[in-house]
PDB file of N, CA and C in Angstrom:
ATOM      1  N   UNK A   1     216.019 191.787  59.695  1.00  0.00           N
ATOM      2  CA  UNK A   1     215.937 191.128  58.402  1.00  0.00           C
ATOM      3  C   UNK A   1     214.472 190.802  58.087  1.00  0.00           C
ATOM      4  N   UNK A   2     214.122 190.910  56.848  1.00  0.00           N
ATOM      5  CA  UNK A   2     212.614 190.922  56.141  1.00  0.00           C
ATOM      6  C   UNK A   2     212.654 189.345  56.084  1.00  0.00           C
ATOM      7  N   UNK A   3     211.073 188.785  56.839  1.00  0.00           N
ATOM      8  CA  UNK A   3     211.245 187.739  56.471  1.00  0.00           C
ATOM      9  C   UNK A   3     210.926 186.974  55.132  1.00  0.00           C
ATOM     10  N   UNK A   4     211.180 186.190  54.188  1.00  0.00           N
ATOM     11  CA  UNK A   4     210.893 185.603  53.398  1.00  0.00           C
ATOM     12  C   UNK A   4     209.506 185.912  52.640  1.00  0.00           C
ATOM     13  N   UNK A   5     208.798 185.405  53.708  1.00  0.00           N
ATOM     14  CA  UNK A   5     207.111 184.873  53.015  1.00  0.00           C
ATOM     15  C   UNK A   5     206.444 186.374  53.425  1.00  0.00           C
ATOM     16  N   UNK A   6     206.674 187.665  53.848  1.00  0.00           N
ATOM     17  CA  UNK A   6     206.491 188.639  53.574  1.00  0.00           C
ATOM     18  C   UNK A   6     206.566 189.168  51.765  1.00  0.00           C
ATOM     19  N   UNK A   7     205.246 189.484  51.621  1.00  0.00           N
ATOM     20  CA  UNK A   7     204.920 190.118  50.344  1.00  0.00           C
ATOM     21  C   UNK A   7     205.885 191.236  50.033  1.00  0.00           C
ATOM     22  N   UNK A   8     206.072 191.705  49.179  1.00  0.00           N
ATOM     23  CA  UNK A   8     206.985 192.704  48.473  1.00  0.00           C
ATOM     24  C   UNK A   8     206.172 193.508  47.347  1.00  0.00           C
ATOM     25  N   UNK A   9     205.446 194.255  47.262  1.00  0.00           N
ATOM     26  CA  UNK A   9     204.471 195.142  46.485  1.00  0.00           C
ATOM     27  C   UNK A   9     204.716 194.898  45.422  1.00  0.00           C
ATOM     28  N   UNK A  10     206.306 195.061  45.140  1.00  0.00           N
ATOM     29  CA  UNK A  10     206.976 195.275  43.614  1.00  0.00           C
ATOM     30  C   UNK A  10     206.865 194.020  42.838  1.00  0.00           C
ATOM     31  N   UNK A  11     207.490 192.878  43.664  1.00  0.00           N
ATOM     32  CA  UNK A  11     206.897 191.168  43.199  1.00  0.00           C
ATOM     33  C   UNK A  11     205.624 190.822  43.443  1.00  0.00           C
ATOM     34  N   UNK A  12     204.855 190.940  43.701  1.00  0.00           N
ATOM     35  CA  UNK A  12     203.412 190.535  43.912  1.00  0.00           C
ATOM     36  C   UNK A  12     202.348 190.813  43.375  1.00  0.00           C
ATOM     37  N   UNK A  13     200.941 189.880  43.070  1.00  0.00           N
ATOM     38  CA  UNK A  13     200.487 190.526  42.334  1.00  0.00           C
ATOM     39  C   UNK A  13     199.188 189.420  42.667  1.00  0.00           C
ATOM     40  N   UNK A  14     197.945 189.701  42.559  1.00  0.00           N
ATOM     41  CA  UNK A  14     196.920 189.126  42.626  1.00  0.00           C
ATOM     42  C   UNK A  14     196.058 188.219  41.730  1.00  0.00           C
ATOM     43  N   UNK A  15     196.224 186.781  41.789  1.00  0.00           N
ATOM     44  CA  UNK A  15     195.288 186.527  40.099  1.00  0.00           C
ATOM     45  C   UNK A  15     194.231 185.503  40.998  1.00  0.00           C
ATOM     46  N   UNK A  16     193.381 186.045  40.074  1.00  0.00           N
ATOM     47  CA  UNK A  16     191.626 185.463  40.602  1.00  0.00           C
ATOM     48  C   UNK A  16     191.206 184.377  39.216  1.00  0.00           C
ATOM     49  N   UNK A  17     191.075 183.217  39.683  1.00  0.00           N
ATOM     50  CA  UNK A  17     190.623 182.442  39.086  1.00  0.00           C
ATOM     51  C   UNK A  17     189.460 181.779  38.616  1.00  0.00           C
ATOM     52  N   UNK A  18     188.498 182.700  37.524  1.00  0.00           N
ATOM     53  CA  UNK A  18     187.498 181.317  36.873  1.00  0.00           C
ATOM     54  C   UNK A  18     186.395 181.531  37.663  1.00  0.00           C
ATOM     55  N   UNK A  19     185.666 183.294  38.254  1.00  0.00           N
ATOM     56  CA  UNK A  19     184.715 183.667  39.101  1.00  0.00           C
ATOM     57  C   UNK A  19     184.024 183.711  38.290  1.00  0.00           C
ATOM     58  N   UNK A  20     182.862 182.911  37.496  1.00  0.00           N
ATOM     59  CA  UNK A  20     182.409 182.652  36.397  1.00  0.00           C
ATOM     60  C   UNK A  20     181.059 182.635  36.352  1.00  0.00           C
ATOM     61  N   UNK A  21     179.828 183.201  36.214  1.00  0.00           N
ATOM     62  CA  UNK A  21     178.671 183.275  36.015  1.00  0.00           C
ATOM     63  C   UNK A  21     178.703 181.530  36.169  1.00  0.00           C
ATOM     64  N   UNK A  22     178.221 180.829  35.823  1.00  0.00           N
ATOM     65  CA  UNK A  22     177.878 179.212  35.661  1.00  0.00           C
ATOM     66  C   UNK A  22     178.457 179.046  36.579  1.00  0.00           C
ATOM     67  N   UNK A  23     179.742 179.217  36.873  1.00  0.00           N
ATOM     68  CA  UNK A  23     180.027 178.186  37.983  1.00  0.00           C
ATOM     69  C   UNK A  23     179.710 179.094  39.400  1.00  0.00           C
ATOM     70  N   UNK A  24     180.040 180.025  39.131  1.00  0.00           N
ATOM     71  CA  UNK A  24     179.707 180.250  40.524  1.00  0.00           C
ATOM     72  C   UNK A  24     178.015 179.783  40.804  1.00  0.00           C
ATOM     73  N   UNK A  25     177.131 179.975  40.106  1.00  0.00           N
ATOM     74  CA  UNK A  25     175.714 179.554  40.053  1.00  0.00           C
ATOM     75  C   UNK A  25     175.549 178.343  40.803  1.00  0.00           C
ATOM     76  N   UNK A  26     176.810 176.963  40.709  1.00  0.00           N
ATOM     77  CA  UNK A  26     176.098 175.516  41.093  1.00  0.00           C
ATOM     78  C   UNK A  26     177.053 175.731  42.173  1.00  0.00           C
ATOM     79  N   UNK A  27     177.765 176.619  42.987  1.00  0.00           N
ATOM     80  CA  UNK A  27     179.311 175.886  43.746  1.00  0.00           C
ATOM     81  C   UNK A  27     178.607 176.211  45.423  1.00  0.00           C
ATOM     82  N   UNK A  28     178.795 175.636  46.056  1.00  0.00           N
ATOM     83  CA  UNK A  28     178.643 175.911  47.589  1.00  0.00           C
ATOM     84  C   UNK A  28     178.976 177.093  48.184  1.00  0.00           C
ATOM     85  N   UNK A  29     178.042 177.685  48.964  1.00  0.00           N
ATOM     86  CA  UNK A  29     178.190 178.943  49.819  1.00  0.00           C
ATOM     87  C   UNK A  29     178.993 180.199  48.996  1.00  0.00           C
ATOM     88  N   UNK A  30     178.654 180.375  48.055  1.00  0.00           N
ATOM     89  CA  UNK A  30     178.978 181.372  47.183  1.00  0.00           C
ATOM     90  C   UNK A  30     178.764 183.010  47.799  1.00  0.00           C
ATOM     91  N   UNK A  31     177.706 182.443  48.719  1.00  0.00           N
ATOM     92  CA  UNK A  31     177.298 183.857  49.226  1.00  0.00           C
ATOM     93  C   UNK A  31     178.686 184.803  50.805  1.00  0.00           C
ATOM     94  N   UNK A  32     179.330 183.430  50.943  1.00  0.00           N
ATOM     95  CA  UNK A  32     180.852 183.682  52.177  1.00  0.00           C
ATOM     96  C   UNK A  32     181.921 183.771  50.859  1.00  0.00           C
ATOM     97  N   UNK A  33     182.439 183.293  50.043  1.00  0.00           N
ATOM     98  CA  UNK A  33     183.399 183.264  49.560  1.00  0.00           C
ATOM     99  C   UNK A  33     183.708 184.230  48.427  1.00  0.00           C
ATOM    100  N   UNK A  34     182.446 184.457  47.272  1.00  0.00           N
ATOM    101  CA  UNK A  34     182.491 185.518  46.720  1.00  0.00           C
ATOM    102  C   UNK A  34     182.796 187.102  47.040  1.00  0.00           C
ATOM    103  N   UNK A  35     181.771 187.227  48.081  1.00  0.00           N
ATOM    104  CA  UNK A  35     182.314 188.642  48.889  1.00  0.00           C
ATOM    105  C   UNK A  35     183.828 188.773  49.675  1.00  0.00           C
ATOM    106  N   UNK A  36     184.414 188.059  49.797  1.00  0.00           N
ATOM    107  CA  UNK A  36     186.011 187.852  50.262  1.00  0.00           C
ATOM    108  C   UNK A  36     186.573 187.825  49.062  1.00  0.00           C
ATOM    109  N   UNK A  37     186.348 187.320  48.204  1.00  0.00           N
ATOM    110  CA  UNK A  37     186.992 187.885  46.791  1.00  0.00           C
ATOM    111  C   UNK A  37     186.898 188.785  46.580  1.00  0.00           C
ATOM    112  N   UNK A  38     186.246 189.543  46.623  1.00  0.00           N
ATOM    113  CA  UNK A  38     185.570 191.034  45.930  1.00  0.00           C
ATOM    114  C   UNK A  38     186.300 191.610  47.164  1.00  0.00           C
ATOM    115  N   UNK A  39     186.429 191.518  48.462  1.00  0.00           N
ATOM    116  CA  UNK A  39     187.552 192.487  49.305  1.00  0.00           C
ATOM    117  C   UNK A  39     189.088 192.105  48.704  1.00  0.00           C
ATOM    118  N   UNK A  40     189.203 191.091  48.751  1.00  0.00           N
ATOM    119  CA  UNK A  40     190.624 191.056  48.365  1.00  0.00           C
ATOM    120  C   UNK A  40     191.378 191.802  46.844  1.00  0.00           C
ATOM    121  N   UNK A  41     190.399 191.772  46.657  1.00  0.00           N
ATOM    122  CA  UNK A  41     190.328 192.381  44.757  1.00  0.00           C
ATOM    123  C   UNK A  41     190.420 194.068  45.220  1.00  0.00           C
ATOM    124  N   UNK A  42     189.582 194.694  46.079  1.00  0.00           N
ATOM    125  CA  UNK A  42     189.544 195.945  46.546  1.00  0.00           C
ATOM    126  C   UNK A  42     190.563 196.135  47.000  1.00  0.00           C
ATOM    127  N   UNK A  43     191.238 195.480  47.846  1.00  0.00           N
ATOM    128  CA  UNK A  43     192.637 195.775  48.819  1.00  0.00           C
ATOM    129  C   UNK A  43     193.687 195.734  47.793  1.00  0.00           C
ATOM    130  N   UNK A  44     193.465 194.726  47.080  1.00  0.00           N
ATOM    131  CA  UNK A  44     194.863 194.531  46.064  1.00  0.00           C
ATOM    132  C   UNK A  44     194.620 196.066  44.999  1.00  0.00           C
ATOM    133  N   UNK A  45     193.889 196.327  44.646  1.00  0.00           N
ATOM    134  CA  UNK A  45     193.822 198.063  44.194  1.00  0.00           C
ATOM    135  C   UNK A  45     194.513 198.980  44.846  1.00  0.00           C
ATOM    136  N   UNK A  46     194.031 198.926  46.242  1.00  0.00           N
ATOM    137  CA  UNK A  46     194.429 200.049  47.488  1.00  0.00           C
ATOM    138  C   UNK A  46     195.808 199.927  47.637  1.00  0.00           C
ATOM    139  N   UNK A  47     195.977 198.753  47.563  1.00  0.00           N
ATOM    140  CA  UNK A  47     197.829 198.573  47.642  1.00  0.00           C
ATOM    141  C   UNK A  47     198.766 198.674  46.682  1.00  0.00           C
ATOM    142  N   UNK A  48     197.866 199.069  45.882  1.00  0.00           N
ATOM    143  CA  UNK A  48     198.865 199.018  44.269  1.00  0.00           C
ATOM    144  C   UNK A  48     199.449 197.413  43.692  1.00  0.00           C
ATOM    145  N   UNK A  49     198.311 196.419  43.866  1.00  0.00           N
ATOM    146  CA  UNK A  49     198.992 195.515  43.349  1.00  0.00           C
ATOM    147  C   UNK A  49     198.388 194.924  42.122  1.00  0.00           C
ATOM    148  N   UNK A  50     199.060 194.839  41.100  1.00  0.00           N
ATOM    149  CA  UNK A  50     198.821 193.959  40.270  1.00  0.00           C
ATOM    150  C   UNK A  50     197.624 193.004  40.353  1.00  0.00           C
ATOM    151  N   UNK A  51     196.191 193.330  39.296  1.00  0.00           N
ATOM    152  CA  UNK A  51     195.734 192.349  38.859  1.00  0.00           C
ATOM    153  C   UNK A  51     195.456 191.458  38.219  1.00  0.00           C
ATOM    154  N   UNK A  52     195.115 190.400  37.869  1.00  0.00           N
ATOM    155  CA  UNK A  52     194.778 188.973  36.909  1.00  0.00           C
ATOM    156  C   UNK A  52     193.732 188.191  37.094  1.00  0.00           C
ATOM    157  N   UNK A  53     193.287 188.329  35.641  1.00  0.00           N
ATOM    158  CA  UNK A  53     192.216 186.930  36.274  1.00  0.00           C
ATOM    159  C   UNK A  53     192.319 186.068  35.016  1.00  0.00           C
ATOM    160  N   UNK A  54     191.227 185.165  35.227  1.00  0.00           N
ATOM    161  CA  UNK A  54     191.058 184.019  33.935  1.00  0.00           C
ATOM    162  C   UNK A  54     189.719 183.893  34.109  1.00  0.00           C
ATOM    163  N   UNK A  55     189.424 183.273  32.506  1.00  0.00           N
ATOM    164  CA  UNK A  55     188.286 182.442  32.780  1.00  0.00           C
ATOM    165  C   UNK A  55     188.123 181.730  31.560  1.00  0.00           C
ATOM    166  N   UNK A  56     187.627 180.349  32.244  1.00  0.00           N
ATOM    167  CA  UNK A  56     187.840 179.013  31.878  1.00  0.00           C
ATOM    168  C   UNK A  56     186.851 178.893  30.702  1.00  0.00           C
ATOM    169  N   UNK A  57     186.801 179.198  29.490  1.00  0.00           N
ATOM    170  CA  UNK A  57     186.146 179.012  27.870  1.00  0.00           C
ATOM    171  C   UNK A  57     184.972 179.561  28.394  1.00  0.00           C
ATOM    172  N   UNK A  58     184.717 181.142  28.628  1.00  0.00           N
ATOM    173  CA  UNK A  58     184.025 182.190  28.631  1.00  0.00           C
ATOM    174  C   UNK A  58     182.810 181.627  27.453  1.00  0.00           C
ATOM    175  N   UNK A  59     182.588 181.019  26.733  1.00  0.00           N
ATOM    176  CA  UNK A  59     181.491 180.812  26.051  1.00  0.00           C
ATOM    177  C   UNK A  59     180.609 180.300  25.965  1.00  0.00           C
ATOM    178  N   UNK A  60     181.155 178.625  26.861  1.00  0.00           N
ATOM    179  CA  UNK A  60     180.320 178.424  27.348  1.00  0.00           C
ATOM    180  C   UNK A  60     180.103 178.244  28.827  1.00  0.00           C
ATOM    181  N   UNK A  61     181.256 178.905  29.898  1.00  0.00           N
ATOM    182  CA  UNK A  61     180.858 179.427  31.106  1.00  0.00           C
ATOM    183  C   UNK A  61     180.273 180.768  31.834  1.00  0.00           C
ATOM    184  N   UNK A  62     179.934 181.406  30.526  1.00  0.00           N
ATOM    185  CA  UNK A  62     179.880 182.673  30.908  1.00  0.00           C
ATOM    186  C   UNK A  62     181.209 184.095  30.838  1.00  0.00           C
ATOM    187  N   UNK A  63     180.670 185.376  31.391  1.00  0.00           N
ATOM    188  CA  UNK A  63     182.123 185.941  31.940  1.00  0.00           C
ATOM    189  C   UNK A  63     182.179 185.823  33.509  1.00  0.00           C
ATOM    190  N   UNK A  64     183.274 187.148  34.102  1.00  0.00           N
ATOM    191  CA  UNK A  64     183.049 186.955  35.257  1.00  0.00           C
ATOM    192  C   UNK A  64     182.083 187.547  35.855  1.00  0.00           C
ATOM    193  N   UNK A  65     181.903 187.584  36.868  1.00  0.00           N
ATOM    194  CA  UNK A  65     180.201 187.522  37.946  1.00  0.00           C
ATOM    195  C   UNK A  65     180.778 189.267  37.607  1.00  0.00           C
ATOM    196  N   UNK A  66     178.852 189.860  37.618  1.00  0.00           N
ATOM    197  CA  UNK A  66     179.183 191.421  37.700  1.00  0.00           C
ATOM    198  C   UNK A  66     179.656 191.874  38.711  1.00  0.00           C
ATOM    199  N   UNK A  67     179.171 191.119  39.969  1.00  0.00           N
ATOM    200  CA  UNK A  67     179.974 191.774  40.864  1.00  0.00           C
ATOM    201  C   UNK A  67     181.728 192.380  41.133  1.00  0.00           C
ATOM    202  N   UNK A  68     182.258 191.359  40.253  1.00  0.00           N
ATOM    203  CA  UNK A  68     183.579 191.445  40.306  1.00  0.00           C
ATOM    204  C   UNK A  68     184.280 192.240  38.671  1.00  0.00           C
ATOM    205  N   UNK A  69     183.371 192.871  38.261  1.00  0.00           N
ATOM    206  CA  UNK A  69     183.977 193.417  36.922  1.00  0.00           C
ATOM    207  C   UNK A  69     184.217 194.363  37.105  1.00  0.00           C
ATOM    208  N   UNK A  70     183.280 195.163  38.010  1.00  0.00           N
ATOM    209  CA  UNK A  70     183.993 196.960  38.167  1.00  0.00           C
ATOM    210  C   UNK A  70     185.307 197.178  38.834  1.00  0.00           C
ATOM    211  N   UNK A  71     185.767 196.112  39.293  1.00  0.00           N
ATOM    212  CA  UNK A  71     186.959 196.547  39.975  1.00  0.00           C
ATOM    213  C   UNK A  71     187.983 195.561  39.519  1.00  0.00           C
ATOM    214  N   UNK A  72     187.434 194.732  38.477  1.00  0.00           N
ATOM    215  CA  UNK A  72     188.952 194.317  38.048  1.00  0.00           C
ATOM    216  C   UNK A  72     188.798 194.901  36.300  1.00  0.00           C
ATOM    217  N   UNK A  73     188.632 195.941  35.850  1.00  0.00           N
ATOM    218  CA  UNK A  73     188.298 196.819  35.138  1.00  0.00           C
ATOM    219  C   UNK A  73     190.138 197.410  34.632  1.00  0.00           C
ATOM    220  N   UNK A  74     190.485 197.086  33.966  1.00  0.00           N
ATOM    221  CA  UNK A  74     191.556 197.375  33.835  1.00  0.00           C
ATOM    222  C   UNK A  74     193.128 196.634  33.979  1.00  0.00           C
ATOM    223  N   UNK A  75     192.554 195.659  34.531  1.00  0.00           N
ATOM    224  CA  UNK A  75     192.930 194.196  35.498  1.00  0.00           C
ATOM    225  C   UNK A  75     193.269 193.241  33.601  1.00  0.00           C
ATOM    226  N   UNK A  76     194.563 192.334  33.807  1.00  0.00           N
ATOM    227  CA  UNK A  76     194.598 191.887  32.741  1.00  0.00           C
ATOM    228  C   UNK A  76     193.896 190.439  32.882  1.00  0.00           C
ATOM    229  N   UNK A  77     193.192 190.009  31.784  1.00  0.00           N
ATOM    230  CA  UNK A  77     192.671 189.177  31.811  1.00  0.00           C
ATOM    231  C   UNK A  77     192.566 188.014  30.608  1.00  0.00           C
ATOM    232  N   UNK A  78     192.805 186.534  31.009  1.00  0.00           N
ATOM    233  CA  UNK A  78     193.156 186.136  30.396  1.00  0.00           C
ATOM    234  C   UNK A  78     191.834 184.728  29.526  1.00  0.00           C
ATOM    235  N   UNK A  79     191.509 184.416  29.017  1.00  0.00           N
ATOM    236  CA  UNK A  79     190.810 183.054  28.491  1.00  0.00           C
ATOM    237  C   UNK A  79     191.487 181.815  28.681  1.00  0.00           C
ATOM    238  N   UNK A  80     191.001 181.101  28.889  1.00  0.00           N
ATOM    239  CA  UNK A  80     191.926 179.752  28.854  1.00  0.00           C
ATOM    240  C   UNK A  80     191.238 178.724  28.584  1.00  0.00           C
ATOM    241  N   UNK A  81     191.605 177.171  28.301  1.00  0.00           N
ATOM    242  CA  UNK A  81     190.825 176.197  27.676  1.00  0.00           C
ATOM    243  C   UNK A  81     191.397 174.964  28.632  1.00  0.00           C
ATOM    244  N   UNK A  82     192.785 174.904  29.150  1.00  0.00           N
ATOM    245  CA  UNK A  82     193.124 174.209  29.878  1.00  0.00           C
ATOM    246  C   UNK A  82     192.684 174.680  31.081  1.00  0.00           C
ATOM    247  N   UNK A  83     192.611 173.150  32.170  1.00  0.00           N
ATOM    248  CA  UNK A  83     192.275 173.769  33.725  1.00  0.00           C
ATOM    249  C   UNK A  83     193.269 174.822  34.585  1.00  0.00           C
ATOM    250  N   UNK A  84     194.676 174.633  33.995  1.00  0.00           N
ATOM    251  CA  UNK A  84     194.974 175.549  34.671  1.00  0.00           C
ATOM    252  C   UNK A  84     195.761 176.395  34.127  1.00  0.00           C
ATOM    253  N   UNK A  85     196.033 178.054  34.330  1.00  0.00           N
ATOM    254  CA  UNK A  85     196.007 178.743  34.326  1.00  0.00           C
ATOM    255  C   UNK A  85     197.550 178.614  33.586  1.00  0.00           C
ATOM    256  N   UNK A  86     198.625 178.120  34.018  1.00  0.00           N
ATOM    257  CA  UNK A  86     199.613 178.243  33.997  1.00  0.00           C
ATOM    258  C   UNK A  86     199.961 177.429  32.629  1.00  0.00           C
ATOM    259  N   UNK A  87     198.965 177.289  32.113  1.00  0.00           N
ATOM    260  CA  UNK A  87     198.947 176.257  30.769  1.00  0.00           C
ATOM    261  C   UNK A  87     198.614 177.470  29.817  1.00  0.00           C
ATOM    262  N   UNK A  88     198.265 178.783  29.965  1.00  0.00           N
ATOM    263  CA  UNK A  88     198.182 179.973  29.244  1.00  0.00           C
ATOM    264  C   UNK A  88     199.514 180.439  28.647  1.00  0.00           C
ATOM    265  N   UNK A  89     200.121 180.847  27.858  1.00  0.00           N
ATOM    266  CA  UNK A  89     201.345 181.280  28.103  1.00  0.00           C
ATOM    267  C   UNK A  89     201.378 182.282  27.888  1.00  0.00           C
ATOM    268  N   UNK A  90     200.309 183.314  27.899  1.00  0.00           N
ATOM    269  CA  UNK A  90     200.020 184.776  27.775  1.00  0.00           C
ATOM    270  C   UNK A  90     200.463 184.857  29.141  1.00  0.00           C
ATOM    271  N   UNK A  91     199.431 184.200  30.498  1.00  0.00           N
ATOM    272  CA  UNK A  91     199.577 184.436  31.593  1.00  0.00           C
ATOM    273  C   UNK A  91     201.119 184.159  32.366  1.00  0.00           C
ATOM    274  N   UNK A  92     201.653 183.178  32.223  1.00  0.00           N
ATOM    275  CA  UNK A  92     203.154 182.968  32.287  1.00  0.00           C
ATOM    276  C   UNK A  92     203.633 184.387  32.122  1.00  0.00           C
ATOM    277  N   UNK A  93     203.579 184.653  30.294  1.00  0.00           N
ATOM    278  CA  UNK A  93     204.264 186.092  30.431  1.00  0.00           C
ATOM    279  C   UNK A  93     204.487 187.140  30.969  1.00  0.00           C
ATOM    280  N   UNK A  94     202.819 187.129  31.235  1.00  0.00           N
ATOM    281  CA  UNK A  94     202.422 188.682  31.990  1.00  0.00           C
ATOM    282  C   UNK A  94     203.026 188.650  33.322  1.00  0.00           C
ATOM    283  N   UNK A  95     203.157 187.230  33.948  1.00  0.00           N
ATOM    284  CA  UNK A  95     204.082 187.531  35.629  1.00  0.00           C
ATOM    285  C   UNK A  95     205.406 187.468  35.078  1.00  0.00           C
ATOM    286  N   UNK A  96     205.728 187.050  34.045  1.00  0.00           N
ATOM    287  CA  UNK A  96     207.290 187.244  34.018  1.00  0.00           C
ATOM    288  C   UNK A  96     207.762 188.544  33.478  1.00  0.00           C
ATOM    289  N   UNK A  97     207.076 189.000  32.974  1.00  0.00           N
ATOM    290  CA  UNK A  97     207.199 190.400  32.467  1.00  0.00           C
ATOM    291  C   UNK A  97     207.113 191.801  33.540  1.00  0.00           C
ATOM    292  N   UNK A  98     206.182 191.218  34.608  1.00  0.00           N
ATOM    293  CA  UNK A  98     206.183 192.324  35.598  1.00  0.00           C
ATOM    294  C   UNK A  98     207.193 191.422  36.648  1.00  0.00           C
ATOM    295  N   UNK A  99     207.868 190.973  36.512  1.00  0.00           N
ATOM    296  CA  UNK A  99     209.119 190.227  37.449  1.00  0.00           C
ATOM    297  C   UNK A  99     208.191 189.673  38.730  1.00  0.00           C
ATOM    298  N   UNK A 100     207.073 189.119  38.769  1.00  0.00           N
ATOM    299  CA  UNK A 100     205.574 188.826  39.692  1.00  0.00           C
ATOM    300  C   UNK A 100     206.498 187.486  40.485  1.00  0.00           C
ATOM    301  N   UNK A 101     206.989 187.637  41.481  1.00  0.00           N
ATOM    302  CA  UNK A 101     207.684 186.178  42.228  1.00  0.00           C
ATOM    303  C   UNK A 101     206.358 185.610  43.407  1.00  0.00           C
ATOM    304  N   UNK A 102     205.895 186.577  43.788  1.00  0.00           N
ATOM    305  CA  UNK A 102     204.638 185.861  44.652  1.00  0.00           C
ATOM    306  C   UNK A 102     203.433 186.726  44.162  1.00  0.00           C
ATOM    307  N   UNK A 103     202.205 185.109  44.237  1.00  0.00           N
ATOM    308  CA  UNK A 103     200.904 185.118  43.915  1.00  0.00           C
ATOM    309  C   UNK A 103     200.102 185.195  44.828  1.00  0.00           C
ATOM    310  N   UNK A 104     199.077 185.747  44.648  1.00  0.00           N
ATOM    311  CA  UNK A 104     198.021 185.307  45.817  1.00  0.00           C
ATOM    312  C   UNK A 104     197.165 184.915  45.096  1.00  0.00           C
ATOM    313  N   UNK A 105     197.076 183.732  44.799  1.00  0.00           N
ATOM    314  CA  UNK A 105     195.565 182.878  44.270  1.00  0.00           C
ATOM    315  C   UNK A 105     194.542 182.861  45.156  1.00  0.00           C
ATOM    316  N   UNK A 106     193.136 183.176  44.144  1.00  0.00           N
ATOM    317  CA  UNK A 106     191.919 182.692  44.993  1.00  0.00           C
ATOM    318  C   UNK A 106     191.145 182.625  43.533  1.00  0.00           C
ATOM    319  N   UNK A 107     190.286 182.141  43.813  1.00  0.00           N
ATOM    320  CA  UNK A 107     188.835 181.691  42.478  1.00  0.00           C
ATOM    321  C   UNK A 107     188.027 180.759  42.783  1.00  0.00           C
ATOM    322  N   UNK A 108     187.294 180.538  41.924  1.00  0.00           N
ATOM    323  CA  UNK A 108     185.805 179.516  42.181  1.00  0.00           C
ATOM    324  C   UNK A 108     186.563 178.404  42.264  1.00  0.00           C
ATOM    325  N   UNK A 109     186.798 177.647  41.681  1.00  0.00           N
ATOM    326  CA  UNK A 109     187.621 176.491  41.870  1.00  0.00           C
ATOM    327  C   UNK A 109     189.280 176.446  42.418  1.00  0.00           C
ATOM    328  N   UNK A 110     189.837 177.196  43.419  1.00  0.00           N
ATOM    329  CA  UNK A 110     191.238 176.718  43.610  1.00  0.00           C
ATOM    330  C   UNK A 110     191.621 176.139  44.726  1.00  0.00           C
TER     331      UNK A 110
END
C-alpha cells in the first residue's frame, strides 16, 4: 500500500512564493536558499510537475529574480496584494482546476 504523504505526479504541483528582486536583496543568506529554489524549480520540470508562482505587488517589489525566470517560463503566474497567496482566487482556481491535492511550497518569505 502507497503511503499517504507520498507525492502523486498527477496531484502535485510546485508553487514558489514572492522570489522577488527587493526582497530577496534585504533577506538573509540568499546566496544557500535561492540556489535550492532554482533546483527544486529544475526537478519539478524534470518530473513533469506543475508550476506556480506569485509575486507580492510586482510594482513596487520588483519581478522575480532573473535567475529564476528561465525556468519558470511558461509556469503560471500569479500577482497578488494580499500576504498570502491563497487570498488570490485565480490561484485557488488554478489548483482546483488541475485537481492539485499536494503542494510543495517554498519562497522568500514562507
Amino acid at each position: 500500500m502507497r503511503h499517504p504523504w507520498l507525492l502523486r505526479r498527477e496531484q502535485a504541483a510546485l508553487v514558489i512564493v514572492d522570489v522577488q528582486e527587493r526582497l530577496v536583496r534585504v533577506l538573509p543568506h540568499q546566496e544557500v536558499w535561492l540556489p535550492n529554489i532554482l533546483r527544486l524549480a529544475q526537478a519539478a520540470r524534470i518530473l513533469g510537475l506543475p508550476l506556480l508562482f506569485t509575486e507580492q505587488y510586482p510594482k513596487g517589489l520588483g519581478p522575480t529574480v532573473p535567475a529564476l525566470q528561465e525556468v519558470l517560463q511558461g509556469a503560471l503566474g500569479f500577482e497578488k496584494l494580499t500576504f498570502s497567496a491563497w487570498g488570490v482566487e485565480e490561484f485557488r482556481e488554478a489548483l482546483r482546476r488541475r485537481q492539485i491535492r499536494q503542494v510543495l511550497l517554498t519562497g522568500a518569505e514562507t
